[in-house]
N, C-alpha and C. Protein backbone atom coordinates (compact mmCIF):
# COMPACT_ATOMS: atom_id res chain seq x y z
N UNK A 1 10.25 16.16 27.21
CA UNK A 1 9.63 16.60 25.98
C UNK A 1 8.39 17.40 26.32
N UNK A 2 8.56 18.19 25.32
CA UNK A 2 6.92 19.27 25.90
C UNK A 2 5.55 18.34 25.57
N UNK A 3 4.46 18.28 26.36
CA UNK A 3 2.99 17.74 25.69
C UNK A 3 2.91 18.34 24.78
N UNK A 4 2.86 19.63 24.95
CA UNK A 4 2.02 20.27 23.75
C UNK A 4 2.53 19.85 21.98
N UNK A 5 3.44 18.88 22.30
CA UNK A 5 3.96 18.52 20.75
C UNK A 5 3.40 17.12 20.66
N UNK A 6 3.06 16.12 21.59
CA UNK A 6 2.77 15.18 21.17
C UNK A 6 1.07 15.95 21.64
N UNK A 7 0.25 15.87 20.91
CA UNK A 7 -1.10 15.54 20.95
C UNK A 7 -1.97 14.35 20.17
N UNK A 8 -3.29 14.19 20.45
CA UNK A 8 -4.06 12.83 20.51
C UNK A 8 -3.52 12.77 18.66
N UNK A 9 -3.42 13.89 17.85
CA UNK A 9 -3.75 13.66 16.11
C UNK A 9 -2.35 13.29 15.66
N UNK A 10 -1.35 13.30 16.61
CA UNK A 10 -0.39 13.08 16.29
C UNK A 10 0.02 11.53 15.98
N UNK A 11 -0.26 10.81 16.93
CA UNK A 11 -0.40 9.33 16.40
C UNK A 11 -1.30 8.92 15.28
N UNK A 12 -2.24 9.85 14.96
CA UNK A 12 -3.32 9.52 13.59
C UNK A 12 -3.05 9.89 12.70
N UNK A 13 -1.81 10.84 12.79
CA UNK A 13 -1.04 11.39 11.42
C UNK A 13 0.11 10.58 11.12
N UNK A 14 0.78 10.14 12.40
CA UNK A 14 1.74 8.95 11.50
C UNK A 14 1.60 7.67 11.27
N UNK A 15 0.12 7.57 11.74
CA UNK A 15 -0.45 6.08 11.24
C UNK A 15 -0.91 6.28 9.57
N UNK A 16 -1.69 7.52 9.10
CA UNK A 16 -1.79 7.84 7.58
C UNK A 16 -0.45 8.04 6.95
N UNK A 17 0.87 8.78 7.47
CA UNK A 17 1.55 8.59 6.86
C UNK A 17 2.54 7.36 6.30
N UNK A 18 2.16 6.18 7.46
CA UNK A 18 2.95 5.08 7.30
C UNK A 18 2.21 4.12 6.03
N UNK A 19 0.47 4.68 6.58
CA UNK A 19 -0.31 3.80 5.40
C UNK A 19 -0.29 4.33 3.80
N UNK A 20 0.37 5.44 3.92
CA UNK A 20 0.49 6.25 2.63
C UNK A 20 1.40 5.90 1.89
N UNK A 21 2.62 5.75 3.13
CA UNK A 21 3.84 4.95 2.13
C UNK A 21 3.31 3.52 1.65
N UNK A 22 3.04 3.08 2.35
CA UNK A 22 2.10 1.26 1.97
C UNK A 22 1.96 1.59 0.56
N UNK A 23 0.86 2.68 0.41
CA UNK A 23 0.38 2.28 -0.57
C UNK A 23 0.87 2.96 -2.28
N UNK A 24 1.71 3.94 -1.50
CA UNK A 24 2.32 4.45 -2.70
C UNK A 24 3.31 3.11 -2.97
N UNK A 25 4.20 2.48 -1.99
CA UNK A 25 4.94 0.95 -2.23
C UNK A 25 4.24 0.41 -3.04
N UNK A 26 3.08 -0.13 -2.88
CA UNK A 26 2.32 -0.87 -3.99
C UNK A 26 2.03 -0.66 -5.11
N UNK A 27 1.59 0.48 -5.62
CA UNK A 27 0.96 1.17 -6.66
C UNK A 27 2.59 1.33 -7.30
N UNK A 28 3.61 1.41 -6.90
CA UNK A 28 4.61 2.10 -7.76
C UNK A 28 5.23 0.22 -8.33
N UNK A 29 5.03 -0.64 -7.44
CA UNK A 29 5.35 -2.21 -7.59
C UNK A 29 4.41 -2.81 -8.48
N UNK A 30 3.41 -2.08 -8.28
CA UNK A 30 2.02 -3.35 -9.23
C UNK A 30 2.29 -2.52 -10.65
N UNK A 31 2.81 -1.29 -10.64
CA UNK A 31 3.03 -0.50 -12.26
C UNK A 31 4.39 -0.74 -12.44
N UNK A 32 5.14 -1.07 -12.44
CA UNK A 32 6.50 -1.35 -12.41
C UNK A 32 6.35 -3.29 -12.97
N UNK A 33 5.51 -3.68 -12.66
CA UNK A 33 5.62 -5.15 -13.13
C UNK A 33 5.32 -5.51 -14.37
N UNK A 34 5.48 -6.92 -14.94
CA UNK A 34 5.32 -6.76 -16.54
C UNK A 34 4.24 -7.29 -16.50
N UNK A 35 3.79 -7.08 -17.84
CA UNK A 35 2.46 -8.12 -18.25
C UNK A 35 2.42 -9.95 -17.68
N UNK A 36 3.97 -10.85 -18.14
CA UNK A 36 3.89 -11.66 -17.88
C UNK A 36 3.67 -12.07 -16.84
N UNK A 37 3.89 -11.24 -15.28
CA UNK A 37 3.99 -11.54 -14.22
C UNK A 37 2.24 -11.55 -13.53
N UNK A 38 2.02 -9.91 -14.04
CA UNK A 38 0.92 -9.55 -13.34
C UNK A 38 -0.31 -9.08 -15.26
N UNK A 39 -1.72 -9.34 -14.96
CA UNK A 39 -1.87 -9.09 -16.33
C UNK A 39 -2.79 -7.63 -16.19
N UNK A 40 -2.50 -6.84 -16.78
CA UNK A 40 -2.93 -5.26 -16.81
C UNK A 40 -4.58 -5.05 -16.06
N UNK A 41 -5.50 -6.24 -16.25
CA UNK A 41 -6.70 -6.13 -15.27
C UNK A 41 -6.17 -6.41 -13.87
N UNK A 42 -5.81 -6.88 -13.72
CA UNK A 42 -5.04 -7.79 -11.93
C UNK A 42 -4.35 -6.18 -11.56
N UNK A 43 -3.48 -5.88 -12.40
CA UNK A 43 -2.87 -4.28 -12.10
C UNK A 43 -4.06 -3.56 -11.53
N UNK A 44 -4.72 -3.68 -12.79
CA UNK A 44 -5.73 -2.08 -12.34
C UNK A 44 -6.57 -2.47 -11.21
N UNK A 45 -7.09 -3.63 -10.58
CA UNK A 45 -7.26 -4.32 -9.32
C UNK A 45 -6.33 -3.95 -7.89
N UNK A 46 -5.49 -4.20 -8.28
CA UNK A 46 -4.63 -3.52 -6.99
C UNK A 46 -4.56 -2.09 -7.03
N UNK A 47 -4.08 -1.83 -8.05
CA UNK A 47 -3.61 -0.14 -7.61
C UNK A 47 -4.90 0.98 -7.29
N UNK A 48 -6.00 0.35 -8.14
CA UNK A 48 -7.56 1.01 -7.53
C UNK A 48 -8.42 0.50 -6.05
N UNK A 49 -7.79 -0.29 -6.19
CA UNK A 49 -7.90 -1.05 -4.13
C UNK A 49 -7.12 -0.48 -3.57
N UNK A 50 -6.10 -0.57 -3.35
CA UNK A 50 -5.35 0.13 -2.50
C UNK A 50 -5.28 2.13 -2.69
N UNK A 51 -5.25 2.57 -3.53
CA UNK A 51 -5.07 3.83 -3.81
C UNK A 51 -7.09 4.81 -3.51
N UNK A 52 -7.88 4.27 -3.97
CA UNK A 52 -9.25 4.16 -3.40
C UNK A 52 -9.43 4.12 -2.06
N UNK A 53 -9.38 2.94 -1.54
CA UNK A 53 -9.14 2.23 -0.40
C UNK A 53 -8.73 3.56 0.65
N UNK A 54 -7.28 3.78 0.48
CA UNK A 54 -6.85 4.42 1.25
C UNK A 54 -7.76 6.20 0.90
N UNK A 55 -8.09 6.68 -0.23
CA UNK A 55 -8.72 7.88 -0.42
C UNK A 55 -9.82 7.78 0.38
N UNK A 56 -10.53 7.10 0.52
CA UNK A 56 -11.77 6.74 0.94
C UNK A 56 -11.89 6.86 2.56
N UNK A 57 -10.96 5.50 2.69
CA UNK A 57 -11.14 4.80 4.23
C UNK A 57 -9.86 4.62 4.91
N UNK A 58 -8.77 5.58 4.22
CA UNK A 58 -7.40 5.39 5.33
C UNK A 58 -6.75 3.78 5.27
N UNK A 59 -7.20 3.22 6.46
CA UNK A 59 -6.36 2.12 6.60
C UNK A 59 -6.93 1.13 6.00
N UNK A 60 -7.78 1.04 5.53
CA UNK A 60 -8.09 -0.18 4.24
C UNK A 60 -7.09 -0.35 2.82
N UNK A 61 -6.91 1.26 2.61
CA UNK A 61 -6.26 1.25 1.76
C UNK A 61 -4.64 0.00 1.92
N UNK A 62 -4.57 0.41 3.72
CA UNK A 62 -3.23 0.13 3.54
C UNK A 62 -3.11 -1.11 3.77
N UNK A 63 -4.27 -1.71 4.59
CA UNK A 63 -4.66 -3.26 4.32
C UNK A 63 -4.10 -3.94 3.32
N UNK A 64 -5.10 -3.27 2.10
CA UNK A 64 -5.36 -4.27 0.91
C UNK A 64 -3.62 -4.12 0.32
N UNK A 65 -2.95 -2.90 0.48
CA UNK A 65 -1.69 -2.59 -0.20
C UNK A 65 -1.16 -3.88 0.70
N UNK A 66 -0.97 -3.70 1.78
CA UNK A 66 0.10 -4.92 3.09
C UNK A 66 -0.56 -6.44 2.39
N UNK A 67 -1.90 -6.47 2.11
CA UNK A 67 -2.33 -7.83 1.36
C UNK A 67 -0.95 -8.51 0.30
N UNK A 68 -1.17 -7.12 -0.34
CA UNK A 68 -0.35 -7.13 -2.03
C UNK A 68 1.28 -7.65 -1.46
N UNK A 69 1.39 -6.66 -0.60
CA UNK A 69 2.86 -6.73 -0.48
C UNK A 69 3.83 -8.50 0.20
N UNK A 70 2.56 -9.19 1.14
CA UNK A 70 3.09 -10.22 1.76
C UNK A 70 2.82 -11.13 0.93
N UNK A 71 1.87 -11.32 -0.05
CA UNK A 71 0.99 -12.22 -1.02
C UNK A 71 1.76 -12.25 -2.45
N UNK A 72 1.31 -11.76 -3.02
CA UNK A 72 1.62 -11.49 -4.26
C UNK A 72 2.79 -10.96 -4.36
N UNK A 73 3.33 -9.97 -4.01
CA UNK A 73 4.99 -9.43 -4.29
C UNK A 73 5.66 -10.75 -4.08
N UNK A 74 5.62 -11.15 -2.57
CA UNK A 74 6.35 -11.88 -2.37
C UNK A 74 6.51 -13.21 -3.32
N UNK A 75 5.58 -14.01 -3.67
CA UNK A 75 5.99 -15.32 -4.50
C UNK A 75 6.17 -15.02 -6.11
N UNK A 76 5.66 -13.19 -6.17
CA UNK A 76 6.40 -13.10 -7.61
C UNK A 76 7.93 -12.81 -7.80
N UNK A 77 8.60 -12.34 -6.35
CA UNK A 77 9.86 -12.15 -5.95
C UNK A 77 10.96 -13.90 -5.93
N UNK A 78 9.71 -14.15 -5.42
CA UNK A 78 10.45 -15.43 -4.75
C UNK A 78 10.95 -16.55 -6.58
N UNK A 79 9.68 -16.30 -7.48
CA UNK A 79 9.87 -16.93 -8.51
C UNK A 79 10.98 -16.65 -9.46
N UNK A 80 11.65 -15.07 -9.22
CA UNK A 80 12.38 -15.04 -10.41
C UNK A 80 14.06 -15.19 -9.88
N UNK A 81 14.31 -15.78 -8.81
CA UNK A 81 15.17 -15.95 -8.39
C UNK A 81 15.60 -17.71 -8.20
């Protein structure tokens, strides 16, 4: 493989792009849920943490989204089954 294609920004671009999907995952999951589950302040809590988060500071964003996703998705997943 040539160097000149892998350089140093190249691993820092698919670390934002992986945290990008994170957090678009979340934001499209925490708006997609109902009132009963999640209540419209708790919404606007996540999707402005994570979507902020990541505008701001990159991988925080994708933190707080990976928070959402192992935490909360999961035992609201786990309940309706």
């Amino acid at each position: 493989m040539n160097p000149a294609l892998i350089s140093p920004s190249t691993p820092t671009l698919i670390i934002y792009a992986v945290s990008l999907v994170l957090v678009m995952w979340t934001v499209i999951d925490v708006s997609r849920r109902p009132s009963s589950q999640l209540s419209p302040r708790v919404k606007t809590a996540w999707i402005v943490g994570s979507a902020v988060g990541w505008l701001l500071f990159g991988i925080v964003g994708a933190f707080i989204a990976a928070l959402y996703l192992v935490g909360p998705r999961r035992r609201m997943n786990s309940q309706q089954w």
